[in-house]
PDB file of N, CA and C in Angstrom:
ATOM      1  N   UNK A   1    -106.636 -21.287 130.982  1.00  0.00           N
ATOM      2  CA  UNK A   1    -107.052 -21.605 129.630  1.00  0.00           C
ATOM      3  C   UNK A   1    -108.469 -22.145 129.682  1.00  0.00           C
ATOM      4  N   UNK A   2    -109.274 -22.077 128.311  1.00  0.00           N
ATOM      5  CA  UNK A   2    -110.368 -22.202 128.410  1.00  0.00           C
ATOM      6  C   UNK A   2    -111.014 -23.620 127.309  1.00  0.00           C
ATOM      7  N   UNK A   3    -111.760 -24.245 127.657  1.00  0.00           N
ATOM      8  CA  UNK A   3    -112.251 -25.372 126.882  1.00  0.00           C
ATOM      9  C   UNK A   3    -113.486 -25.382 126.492  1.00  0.00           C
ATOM     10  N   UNK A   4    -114.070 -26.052 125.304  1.00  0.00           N
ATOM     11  CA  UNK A   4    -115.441 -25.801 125.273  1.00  0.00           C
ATOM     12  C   UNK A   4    -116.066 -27.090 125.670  1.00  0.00           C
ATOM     13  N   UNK A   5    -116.420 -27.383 126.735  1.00  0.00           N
ATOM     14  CA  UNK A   5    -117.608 -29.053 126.423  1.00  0.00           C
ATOM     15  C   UNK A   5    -118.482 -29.351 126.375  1.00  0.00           C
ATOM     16  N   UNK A   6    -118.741 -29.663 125.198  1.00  0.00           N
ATOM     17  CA  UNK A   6    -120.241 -29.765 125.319  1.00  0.00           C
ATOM     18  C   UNK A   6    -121.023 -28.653 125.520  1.00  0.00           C
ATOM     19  N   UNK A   7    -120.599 -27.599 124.632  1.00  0.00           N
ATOM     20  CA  UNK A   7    -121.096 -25.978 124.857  1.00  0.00           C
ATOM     21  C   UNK A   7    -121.009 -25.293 126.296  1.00  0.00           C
ATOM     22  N   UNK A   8    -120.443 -25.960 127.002  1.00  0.00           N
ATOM     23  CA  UNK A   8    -119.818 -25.782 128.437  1.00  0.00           C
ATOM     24  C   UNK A   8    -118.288 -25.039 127.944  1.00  0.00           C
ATOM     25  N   UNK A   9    -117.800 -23.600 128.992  1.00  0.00           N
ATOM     26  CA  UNK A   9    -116.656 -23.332 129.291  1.00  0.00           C
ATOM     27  C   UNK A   9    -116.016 -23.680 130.495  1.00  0.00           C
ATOM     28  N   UNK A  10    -114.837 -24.326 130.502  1.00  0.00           N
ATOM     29  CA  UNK A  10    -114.739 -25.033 131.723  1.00  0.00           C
ATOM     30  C   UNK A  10    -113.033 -23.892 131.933  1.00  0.00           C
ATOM     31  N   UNK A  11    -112.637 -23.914 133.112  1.00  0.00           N
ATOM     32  CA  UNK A  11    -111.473 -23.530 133.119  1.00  0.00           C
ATOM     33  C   UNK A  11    -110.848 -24.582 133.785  1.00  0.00           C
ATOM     34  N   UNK A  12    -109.154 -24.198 133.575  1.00  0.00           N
ATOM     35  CA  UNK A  12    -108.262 -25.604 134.063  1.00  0.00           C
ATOM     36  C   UNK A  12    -106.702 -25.198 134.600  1.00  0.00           C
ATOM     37  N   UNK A  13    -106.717 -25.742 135.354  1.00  0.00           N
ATOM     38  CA  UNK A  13    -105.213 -25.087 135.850  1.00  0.00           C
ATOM     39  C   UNK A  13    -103.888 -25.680 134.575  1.00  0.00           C
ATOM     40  N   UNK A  14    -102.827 -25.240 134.433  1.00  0.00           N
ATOM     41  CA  UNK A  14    -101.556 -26.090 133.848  1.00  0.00           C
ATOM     42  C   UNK A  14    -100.692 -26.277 135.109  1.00  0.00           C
ATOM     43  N   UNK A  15    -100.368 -27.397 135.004  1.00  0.00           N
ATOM     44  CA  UNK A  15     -98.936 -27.332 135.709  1.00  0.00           C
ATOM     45  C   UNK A  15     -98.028 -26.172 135.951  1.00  0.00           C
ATOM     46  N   UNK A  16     -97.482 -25.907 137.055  1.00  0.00           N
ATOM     47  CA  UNK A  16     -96.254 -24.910 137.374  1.00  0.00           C
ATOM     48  C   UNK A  16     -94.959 -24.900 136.263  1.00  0.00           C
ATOM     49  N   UNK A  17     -95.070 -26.370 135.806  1.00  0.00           N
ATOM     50  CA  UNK A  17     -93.864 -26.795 135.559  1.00  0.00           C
ATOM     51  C   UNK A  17     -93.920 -26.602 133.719  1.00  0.00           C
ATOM     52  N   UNK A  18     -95.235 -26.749 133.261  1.00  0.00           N
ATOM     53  CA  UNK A  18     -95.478 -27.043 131.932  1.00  0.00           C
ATOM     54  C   UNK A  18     -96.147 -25.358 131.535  1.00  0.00           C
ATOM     55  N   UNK A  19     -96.240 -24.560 132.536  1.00  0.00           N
ATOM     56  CA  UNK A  19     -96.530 -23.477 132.494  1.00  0.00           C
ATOM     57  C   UNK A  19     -95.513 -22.511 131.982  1.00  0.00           C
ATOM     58  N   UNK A  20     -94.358 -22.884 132.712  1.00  0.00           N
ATOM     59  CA  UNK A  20     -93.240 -22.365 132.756  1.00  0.00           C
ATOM     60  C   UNK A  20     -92.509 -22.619 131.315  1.00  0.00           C
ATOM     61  N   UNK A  21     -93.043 -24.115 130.780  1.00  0.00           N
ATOM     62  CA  UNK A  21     -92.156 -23.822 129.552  1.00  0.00           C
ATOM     63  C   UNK A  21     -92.698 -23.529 128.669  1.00  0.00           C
ATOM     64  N   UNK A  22     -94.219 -23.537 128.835  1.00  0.00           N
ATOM     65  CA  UNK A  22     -94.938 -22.456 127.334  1.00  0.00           C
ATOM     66  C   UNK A  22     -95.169 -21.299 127.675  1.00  0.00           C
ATOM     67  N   UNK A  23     -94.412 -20.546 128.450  1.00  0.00           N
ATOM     68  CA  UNK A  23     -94.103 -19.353 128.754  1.00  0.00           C
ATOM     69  C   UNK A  23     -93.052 -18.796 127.947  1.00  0.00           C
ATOM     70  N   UNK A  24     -91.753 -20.172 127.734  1.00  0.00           N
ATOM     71  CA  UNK A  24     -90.718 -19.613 127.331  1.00  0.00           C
ATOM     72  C   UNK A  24     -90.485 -20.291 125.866  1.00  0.00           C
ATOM     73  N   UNK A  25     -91.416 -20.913 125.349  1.00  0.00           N
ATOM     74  CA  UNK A  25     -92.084 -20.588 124.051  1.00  0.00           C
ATOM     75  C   UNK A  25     -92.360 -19.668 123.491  1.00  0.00           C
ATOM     76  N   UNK A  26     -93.290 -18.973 124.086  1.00  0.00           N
ATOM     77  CA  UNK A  26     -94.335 -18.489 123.786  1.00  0.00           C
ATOM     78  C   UNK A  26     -93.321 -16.745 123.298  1.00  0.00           C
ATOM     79  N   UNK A  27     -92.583 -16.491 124.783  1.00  0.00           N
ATOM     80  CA  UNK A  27     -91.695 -15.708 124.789  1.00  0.00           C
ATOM     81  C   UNK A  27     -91.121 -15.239 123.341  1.00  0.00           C
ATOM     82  N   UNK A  28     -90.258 -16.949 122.936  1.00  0.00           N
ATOM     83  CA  UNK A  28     -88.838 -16.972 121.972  1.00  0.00           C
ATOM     84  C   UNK A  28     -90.130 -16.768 120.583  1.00  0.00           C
ATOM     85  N   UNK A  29     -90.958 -16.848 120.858  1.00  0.00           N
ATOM     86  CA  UNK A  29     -91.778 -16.663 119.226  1.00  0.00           C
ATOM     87  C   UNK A  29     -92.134 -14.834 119.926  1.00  0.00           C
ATOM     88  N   UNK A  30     -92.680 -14.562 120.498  1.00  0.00           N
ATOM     89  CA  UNK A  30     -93.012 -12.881 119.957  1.00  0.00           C
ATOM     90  C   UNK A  30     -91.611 -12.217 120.241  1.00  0.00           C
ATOM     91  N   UNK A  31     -90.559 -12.552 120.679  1.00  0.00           N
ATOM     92  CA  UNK A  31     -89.822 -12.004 120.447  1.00  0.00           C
ATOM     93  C   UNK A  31     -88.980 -11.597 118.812  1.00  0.00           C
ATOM     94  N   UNK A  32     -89.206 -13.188 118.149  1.00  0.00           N
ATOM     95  CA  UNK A  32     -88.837 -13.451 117.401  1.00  0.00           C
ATOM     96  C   UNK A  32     -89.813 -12.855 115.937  1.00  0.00           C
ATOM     97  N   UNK A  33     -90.848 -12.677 116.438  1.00  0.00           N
ATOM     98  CA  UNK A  33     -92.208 -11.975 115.241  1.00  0.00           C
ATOM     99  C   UNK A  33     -91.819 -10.444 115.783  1.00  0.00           C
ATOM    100  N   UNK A  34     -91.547  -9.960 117.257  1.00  0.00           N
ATOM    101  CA  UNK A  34     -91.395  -8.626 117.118  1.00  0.00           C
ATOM    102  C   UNK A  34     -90.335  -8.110 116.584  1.00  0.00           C
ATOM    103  N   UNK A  35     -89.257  -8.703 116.232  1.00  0.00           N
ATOM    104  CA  UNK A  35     -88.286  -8.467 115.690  1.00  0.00           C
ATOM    105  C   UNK A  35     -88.227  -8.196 114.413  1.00  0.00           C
ATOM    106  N   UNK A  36     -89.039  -9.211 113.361  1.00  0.00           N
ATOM    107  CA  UNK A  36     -89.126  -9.422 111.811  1.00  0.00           C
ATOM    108  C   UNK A  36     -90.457  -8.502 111.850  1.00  0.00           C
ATOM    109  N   UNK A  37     -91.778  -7.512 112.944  1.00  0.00           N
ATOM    110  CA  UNK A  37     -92.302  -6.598 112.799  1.00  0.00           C
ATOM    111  C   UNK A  37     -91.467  -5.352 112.634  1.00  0.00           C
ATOM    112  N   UNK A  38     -90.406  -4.912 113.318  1.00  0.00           N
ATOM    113  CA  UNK A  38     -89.938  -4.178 113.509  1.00  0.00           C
ATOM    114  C   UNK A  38     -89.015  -3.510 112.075  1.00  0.00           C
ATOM    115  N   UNK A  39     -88.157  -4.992 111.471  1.00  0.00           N
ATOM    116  CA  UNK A  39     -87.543  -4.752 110.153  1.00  0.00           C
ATOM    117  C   UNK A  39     -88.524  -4.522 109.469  1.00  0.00           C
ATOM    118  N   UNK A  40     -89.658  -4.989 108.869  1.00  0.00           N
ATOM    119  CA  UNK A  40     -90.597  -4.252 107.812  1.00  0.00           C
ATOM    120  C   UNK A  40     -91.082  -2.861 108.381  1.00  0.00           C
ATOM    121  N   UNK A  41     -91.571  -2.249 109.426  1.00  0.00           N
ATOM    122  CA  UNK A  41     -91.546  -1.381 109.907  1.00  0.00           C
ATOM    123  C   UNK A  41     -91.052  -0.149 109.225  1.00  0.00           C
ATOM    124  N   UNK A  42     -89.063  -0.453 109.715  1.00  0.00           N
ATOM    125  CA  UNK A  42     -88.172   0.418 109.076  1.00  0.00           C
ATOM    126  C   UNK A  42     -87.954  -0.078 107.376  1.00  0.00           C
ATOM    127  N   UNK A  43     -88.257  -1.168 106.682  1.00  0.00           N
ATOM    128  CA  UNK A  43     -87.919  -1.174 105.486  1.00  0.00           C
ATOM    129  C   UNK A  43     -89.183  -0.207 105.398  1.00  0.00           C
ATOM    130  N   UNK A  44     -90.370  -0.338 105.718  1.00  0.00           N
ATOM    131  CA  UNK A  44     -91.399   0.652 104.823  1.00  0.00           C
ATOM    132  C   UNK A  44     -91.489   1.819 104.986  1.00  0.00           C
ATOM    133  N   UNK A  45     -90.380   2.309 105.956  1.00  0.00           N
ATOM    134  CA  UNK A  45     -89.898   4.126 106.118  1.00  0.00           C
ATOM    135  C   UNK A  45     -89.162   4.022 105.100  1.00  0.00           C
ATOM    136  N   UNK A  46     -87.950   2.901 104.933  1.00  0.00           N
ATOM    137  CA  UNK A  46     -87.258   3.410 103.823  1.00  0.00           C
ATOM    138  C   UNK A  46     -87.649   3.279 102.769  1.00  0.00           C
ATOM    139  N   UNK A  47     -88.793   2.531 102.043  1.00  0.00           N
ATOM    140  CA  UNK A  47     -89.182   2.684 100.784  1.00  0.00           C
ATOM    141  C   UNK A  47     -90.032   3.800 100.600  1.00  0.00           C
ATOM    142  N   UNK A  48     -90.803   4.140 101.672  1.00  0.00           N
ATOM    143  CA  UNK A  48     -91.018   5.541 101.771  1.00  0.00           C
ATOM    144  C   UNK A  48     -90.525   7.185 101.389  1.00  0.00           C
ATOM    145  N   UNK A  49     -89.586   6.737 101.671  1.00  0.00           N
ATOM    146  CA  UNK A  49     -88.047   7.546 102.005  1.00  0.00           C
ATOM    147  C   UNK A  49     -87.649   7.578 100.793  1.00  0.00           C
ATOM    148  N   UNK A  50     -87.841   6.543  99.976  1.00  0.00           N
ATOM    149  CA  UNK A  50     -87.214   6.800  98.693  1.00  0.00           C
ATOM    150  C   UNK A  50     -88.314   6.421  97.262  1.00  0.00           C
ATOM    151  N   UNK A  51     -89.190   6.799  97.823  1.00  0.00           N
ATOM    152  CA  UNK A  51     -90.646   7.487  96.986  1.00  0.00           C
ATOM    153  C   UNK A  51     -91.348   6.424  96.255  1.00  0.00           C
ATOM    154  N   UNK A  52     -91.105   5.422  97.105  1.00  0.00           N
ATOM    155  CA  UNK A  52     -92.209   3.749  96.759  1.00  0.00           C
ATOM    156  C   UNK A  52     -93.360   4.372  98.192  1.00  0.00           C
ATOM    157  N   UNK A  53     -94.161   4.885  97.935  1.00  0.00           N
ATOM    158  CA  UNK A  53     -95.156   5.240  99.069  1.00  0.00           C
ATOM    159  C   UNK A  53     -95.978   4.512  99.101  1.00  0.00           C
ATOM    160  N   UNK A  54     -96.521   3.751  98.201  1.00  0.00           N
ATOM    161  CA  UNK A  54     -97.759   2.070  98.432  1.00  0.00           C
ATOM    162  C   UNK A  54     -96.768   1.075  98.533  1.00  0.00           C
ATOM    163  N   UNK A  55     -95.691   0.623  98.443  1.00  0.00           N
ATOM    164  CA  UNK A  55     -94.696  -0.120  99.038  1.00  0.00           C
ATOM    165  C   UNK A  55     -94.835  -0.026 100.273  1.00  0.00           C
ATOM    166  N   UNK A  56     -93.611   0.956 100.499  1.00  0.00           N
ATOM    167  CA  UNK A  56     -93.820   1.623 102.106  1.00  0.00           C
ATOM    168  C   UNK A  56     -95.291   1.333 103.327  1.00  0.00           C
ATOM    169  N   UNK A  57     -96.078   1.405 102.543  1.00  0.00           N
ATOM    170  CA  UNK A  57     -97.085   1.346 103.360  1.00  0.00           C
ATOM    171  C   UNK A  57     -97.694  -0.290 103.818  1.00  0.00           C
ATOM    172  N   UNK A  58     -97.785  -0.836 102.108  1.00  0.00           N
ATOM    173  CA  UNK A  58     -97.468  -2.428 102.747  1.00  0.00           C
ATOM    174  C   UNK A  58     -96.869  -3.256 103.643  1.00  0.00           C
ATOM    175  N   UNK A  59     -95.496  -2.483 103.703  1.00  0.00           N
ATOM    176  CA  UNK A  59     -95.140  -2.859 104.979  1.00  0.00           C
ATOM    177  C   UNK A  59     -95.191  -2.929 106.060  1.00  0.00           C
ATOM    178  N   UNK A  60     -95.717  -0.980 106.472  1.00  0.00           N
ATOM    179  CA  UNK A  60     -95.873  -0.558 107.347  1.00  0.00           C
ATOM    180  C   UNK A  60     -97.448  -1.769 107.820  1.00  0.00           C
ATOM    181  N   UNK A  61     -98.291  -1.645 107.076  1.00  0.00           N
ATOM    182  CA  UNK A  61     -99.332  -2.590 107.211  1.00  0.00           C
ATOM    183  C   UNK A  61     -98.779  -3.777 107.852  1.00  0.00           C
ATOM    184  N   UNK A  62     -98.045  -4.538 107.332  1.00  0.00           N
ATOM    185  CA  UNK A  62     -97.796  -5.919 107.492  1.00  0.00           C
ATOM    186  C   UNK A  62     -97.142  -5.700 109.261  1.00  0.00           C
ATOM    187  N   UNK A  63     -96.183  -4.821 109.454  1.00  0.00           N
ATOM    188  CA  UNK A  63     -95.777  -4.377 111.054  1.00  0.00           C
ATOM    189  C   UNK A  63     -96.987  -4.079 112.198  1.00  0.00           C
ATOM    190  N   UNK A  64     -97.753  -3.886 111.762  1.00  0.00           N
ATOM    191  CA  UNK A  64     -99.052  -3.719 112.291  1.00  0.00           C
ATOM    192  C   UNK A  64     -99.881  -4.933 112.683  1.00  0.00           C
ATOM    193  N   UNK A  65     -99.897  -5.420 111.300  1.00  0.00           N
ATOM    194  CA  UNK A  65    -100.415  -6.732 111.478  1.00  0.00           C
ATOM    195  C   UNK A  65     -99.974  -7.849 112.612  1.00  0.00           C
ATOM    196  N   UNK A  66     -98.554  -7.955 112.194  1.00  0.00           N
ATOM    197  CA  UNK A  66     -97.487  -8.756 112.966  1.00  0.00           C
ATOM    198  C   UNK A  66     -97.537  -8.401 114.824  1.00  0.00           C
ATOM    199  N   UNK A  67     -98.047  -6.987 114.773  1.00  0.00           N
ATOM    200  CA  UNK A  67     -97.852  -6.234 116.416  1.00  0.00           C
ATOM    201  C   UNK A  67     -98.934  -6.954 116.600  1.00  0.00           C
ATOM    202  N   UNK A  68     -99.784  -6.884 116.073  1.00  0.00           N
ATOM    203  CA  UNK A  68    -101.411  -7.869 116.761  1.00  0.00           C
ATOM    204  C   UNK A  68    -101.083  -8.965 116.948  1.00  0.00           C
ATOM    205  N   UNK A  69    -100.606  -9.531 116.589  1.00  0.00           N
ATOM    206  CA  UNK A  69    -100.025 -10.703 116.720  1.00  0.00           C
ATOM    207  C   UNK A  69     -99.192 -11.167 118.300  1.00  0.00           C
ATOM    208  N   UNK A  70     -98.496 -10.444 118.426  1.00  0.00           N
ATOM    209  CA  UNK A  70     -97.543 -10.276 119.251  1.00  0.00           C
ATOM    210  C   UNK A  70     -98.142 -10.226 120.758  1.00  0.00           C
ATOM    211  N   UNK A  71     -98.955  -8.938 120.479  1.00  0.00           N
ATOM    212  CA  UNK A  71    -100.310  -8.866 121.680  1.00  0.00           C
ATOM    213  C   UNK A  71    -100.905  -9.846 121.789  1.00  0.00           C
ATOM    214  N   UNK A  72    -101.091 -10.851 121.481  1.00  0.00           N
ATOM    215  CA  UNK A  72    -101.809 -12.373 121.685  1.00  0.00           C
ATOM    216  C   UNK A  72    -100.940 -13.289 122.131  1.00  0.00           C
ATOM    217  N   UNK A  73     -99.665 -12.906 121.953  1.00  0.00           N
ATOM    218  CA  UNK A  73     -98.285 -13.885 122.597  1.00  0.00           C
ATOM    219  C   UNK A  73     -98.380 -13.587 124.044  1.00  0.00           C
ATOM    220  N   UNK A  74     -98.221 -11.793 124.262  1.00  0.00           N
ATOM    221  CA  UNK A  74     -97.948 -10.912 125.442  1.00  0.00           C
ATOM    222  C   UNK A  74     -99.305 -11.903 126.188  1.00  0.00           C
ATOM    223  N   UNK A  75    -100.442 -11.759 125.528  1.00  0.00           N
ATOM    224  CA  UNK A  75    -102.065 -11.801 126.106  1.00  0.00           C
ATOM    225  C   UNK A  75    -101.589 -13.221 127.335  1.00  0.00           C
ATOM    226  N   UNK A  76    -101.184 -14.149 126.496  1.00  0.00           N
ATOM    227  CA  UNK A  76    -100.968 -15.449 127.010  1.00  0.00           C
ATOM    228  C   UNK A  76    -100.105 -15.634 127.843  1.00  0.00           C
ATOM    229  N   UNK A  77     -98.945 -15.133 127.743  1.00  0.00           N
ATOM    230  CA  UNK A  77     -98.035 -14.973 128.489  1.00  0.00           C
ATOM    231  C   UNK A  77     -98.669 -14.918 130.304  1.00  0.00           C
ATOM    232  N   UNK A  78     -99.021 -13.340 129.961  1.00  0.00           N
ATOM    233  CA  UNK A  78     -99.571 -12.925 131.410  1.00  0.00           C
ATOM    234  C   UNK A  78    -100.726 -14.020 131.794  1.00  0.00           C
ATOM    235  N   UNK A  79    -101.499 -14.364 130.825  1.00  0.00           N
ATOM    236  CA  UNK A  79    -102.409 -15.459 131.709  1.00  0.00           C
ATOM    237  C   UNK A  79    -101.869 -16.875 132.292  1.00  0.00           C
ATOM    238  N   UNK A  80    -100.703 -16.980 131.698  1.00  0.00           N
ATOM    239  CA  UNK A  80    -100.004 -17.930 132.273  1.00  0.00           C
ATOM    240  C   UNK A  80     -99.392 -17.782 133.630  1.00  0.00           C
ATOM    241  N   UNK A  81     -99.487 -16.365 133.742  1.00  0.00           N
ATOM    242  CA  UNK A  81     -98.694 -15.924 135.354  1.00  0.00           C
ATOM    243  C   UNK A  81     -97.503 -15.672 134.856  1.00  0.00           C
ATOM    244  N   UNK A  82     -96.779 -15.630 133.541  1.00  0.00           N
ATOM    245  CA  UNK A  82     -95.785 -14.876 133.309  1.00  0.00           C
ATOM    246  C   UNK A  82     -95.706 -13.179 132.559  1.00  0.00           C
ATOM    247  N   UNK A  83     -94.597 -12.960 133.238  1.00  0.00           N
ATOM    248  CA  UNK A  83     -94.262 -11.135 132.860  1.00  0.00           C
ATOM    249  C   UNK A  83     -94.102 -11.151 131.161  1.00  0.00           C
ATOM    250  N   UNK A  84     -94.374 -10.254 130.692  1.00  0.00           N
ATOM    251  CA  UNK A  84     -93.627  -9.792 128.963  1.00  0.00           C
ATOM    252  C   UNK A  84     -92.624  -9.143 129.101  1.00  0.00           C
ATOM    253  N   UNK A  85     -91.466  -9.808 128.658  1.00  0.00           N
ATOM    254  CA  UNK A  85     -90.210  -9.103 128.506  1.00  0.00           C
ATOM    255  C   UNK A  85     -90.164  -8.646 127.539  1.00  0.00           C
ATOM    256  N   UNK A  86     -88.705  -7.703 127.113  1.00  0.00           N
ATOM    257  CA  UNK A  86     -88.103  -7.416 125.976  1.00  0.00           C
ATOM    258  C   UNK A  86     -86.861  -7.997 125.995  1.00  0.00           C
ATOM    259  N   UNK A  87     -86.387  -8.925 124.604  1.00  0.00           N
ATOM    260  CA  UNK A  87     -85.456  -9.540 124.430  1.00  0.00           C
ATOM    261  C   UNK A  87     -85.110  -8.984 123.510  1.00  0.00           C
ATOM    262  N   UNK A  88     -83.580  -8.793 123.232  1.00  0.00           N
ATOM    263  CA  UNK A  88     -83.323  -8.412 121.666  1.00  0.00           C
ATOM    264  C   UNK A  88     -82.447  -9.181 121.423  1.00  0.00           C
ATOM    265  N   UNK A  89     -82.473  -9.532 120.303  1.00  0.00           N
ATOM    266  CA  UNK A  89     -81.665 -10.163 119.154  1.00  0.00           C
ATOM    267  C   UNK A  89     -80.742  -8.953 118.781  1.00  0.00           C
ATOM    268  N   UNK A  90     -79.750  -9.402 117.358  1.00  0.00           N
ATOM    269  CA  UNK A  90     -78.893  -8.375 116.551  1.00  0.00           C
ATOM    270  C   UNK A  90     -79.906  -8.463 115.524  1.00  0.00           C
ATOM    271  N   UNK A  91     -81.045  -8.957 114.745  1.00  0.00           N
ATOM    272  CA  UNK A  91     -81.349  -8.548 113.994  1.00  0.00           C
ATOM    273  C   UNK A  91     -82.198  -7.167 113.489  1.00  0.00           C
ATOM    274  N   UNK A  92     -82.665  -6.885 114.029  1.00  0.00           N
ATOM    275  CA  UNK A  92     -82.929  -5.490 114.214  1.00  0.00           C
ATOM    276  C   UNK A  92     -81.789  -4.604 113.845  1.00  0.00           C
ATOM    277  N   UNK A  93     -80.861  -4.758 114.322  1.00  0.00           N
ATOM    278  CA  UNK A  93     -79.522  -3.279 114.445  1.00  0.00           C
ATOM    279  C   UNK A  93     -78.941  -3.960 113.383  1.00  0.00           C
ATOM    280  N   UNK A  94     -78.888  -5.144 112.544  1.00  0.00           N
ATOM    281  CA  UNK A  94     -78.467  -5.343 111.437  1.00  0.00           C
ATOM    282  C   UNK A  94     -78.895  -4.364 110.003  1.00  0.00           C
ATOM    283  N   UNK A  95     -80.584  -4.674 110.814  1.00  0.00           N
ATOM    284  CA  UNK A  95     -81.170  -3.854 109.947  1.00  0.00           C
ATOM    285  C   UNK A  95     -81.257  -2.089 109.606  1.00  0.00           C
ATOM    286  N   UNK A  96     -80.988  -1.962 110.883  1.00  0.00           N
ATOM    287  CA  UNK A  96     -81.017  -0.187 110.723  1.00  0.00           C
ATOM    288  C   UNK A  96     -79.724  -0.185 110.071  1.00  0.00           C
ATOM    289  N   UNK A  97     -78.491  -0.893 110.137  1.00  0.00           N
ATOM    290  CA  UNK A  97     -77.453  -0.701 109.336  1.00  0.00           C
ATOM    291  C   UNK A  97     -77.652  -0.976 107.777  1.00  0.00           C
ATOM    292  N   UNK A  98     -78.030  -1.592 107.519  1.00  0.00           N
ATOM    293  CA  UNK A  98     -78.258  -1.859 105.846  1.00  0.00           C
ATOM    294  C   UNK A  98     -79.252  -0.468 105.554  1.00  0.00           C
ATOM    295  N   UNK A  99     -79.968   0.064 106.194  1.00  0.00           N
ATOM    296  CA  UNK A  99     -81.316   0.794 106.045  1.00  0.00           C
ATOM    297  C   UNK A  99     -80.448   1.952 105.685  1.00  0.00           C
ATOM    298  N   UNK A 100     -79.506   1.824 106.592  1.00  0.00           N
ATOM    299  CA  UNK A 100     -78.379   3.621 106.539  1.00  0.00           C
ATOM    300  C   UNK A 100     -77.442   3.639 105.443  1.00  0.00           C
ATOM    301  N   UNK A 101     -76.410   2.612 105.209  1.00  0.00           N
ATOM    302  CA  UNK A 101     -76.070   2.265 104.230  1.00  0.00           C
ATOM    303  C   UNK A 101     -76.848   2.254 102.821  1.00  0.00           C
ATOM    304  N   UNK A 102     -78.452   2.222 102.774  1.00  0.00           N
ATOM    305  CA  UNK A 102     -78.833   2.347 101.446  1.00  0.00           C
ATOM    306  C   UNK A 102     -78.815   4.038 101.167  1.00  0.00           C
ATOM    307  N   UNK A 103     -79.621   3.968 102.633  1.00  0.00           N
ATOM    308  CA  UNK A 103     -79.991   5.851 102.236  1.00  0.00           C
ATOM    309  C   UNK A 103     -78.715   6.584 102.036  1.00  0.00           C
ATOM    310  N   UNK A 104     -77.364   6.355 102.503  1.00  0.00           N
ATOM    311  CA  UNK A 104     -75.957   6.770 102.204  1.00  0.00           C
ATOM    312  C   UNK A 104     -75.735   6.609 100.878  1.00  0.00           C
ATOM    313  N   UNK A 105     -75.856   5.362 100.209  1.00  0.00           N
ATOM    314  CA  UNK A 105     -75.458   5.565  98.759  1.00  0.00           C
ATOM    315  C   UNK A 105     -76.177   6.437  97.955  1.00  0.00           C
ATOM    316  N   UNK A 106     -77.535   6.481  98.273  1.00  0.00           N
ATOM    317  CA  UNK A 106     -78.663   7.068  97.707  1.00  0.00           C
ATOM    318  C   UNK A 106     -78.178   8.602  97.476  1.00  0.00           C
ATOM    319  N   UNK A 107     -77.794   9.117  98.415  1.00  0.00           N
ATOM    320  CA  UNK A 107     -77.453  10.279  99.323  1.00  0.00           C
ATOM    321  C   UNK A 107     -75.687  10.773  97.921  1.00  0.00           C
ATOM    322  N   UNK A 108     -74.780   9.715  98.148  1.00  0.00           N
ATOM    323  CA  UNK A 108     -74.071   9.769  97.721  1.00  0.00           C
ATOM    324  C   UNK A 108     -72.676   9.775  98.796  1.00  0.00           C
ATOM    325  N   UNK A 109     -73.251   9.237  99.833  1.00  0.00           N
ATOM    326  CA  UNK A 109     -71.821   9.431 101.243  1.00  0.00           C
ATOM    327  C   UNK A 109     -71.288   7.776 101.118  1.00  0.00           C
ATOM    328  N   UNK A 110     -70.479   7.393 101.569  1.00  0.00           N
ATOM    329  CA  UNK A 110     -70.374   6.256 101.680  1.00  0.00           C
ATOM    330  C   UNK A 110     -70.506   5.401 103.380  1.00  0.00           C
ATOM    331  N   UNK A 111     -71.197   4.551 103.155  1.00  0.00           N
ATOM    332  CA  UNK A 111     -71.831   3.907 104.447  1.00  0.00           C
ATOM    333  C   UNK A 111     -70.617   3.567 105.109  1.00  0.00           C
ATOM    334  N   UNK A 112     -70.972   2.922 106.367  1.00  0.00           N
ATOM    335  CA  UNK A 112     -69.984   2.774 107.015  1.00  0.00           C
ATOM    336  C   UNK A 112     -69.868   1.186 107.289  1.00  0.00           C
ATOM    337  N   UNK A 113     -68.593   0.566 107.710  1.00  0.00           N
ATOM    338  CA  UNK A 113     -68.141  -0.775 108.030  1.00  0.00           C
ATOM    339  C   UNK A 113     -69.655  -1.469 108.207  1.00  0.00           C
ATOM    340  N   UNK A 114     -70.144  -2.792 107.875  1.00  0.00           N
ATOM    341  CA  UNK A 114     -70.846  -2.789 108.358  1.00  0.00           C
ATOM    342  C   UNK A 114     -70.410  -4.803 108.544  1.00  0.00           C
ATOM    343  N   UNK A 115     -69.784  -5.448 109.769  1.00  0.00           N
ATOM    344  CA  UNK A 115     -69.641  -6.359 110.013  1.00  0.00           C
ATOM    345  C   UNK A 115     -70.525  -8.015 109.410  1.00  0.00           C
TER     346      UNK A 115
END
């Protein structure tokens, strides 16, 4: 990490130990933003999908936005000396289920169980 002093950049080690847990910070938040990128993502296919096309795209925007984001989690991560995983949550696959279930009624089929 980097400091400014006195118009000086200085670099600085962290602890092993304090490294390790804003690693797994750092982690539980882009996991947690790539996740809520991912649902606007697919909501703005499906408003797409069902002929809101500047909707749709807002979203798609905002998933974009959110991925930059994410890349600055990843960025830190690795400078910390830690790997970028992929974690998943259920929220995501919650979402492709409601997403299918709309386009089903839309459609006129009826969706399926959805827990």
């Amino acid at each position: 990490m980097y400091l400014c002093n006195h118009g000086k950049i200085k670099q600085y080690k962290i602890k092993e130990k304090d490294a390790k847990k804003s690693i797994e910070a750092l982690q539980f938040f882009a996991t947690g933003l790539t996740e809520g990128a991912l649902v606007h993502k697919l909501q703005g296919q499906i408003f797409k999908s069902q002929g809101f096309s500047k909707l749709g795209q807002k979203y798609i925007d905002h998933f974009n936005e959110e991925m930059e984001r994410v890349e600055k989690f990843y960025d830190r991560i690795m400078d910390l000396g830690g790997r970028a995983e992929e974690r998943r949550r259920h929220r995501v696959a919650r979402a492709l289920q409601v997403g299918t279930c709309c386009k089903m009624k839309k459609e006129g089929c009826d969706p399926p169980f959805i827990v």
